[in-house]
C-alpha atoms as a PDB file:
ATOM      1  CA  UNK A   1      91.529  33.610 -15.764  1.00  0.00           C
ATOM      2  CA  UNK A   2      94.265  34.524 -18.070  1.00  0.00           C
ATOM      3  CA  UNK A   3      93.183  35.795 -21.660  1.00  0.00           C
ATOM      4  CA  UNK A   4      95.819  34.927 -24.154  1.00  0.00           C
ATOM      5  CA  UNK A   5      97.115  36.310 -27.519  1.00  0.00           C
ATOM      6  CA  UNK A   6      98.304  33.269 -29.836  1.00  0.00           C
ATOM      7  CA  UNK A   7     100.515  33.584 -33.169  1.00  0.00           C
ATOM      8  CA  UNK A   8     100.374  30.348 -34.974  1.00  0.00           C
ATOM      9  CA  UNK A   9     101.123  29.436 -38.162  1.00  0.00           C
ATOM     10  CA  UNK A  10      98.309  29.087 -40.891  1.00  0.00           C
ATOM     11  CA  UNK A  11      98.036  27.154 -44.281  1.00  0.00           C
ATOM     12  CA  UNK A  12      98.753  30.894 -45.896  1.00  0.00           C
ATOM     13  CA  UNK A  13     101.448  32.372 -43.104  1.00  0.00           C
ATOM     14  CA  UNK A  14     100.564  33.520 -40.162  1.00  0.00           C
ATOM     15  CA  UNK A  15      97.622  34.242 -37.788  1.00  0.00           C
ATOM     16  CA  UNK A  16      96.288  35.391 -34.824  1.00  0.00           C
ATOM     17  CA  UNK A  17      94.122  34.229 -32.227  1.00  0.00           C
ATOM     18  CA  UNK A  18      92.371  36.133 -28.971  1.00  0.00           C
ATOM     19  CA  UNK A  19      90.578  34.464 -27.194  1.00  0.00           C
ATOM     20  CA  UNK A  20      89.742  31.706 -29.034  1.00  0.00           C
ATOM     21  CA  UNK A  21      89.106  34.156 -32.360  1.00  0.00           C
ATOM     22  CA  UNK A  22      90.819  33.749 -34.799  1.00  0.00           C
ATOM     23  CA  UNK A  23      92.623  37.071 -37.225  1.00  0.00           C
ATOM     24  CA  UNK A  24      90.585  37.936 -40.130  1.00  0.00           C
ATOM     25  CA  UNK A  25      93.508  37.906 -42.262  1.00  0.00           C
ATOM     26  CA  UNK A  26      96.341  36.294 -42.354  1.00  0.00           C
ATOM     27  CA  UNK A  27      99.989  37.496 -42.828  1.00  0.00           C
ATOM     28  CA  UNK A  28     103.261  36.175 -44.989  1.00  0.00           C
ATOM     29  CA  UNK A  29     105.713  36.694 -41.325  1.00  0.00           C
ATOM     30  CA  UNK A  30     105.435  35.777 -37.934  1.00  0.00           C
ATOM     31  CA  UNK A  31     106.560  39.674 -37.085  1.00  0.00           C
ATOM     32  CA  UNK A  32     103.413  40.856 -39.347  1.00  0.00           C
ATOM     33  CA  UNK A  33     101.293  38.670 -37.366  1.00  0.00           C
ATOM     34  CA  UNK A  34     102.452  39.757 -33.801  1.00  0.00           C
ATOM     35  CA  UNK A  35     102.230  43.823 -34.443  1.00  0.00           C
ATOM     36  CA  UNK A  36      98.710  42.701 -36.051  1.00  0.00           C
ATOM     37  CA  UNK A  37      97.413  41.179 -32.916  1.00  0.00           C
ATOM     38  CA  UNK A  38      99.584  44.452 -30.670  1.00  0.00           C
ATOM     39  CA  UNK A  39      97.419  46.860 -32.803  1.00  0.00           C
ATOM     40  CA  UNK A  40      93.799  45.015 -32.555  1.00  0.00           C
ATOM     41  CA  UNK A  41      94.642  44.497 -28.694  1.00  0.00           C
ATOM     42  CA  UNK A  42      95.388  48.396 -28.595  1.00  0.00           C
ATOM     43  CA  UNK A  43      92.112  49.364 -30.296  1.00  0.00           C
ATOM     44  CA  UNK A  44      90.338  47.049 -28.029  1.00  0.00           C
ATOM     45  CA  UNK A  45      92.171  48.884 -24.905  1.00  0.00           C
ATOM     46  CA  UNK A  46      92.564  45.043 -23.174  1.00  0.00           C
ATOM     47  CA  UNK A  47      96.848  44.665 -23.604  1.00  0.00           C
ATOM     48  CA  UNK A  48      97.339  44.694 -20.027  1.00  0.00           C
ATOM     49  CA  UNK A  49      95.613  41.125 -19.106  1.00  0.00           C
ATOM     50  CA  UNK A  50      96.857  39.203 -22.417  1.00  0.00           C
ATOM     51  CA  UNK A  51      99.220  36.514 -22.463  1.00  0.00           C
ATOM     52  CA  UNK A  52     101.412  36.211 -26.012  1.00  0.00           C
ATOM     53  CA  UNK A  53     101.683  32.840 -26.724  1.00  0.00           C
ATOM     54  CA  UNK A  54     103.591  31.103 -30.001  1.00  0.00           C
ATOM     55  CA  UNK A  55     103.297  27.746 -31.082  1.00  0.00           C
ATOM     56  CA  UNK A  56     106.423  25.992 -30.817  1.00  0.00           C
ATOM     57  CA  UNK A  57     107.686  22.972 -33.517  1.00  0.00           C
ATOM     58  CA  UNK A  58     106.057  20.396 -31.390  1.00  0.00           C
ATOM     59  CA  UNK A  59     102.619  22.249 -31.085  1.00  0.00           C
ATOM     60  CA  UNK A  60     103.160  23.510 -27.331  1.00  0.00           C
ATOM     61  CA  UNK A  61     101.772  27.060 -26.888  1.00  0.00           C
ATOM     62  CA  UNK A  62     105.005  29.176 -25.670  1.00  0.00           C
ATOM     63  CA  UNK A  63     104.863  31.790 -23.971  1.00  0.00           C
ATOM     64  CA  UNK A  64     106.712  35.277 -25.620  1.00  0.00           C
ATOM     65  CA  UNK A  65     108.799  37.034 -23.213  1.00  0.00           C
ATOM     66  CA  UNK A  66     107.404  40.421 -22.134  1.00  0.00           C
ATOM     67  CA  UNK A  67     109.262  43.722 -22.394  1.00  0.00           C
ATOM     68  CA  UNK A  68     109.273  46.480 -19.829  1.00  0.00           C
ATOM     69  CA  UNK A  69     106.954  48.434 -21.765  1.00  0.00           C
ATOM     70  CA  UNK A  70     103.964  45.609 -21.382  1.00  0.00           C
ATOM     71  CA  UNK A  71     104.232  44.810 -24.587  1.00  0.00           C
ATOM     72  CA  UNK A  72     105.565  40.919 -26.321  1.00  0.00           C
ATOM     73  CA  UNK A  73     108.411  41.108 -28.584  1.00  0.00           C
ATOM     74  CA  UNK A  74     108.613  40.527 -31.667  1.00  0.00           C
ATOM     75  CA  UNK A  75     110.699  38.137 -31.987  1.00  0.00           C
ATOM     76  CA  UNK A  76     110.075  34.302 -30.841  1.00  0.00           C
ATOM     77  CA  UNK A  77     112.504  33.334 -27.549  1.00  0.00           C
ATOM     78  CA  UNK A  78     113.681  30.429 -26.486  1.00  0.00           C
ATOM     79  CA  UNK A  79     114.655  27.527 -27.496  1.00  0.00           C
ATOM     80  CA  UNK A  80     112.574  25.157 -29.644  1.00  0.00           C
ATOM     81  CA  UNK A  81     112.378  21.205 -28.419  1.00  0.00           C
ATOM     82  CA  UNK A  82     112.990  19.008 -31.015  1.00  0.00           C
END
């Protein structure tokens, strides 16, 4: 079963959600978000089985493309459907 990391956007920004829990807070960029979700994932010690996900214009859960390090990027990819 895959666990998955999702930035979406929120009322007030950004947030995050893991596993069905949403972030406490909530943050003014999508980047903010993302290395907020990296750093609770790295105090948790469970990166490895996470999938990044990013809600895309039509409301489709995207995935983010992985680096070589294990880690998402920053930065959305892809193209959006409009």
């Amino acid at each position: 079963m895959e666990k998955y990391c999702d930035i979406i956007p929120h009322a007030t920004g950004w947030v995050y959600v893991i596993d069905g829990v949403q972030s406490a807070s909530y943050y003014h960029t999508y980047d903010l978000a993302m290395d907020a979700a990296k750093a609770q994932l790295a105090r948790s010690g469970s990166t490895r089985d996470k999938v990044f996900r990013r809600q895309a214009l039509n409301g489709e859960m995207l995935p983010v493309q992985i680096l070589a390090q294990g880690m998402a990027t920053s930065r959305p990819s892809g193209s959006f459907r409009h």
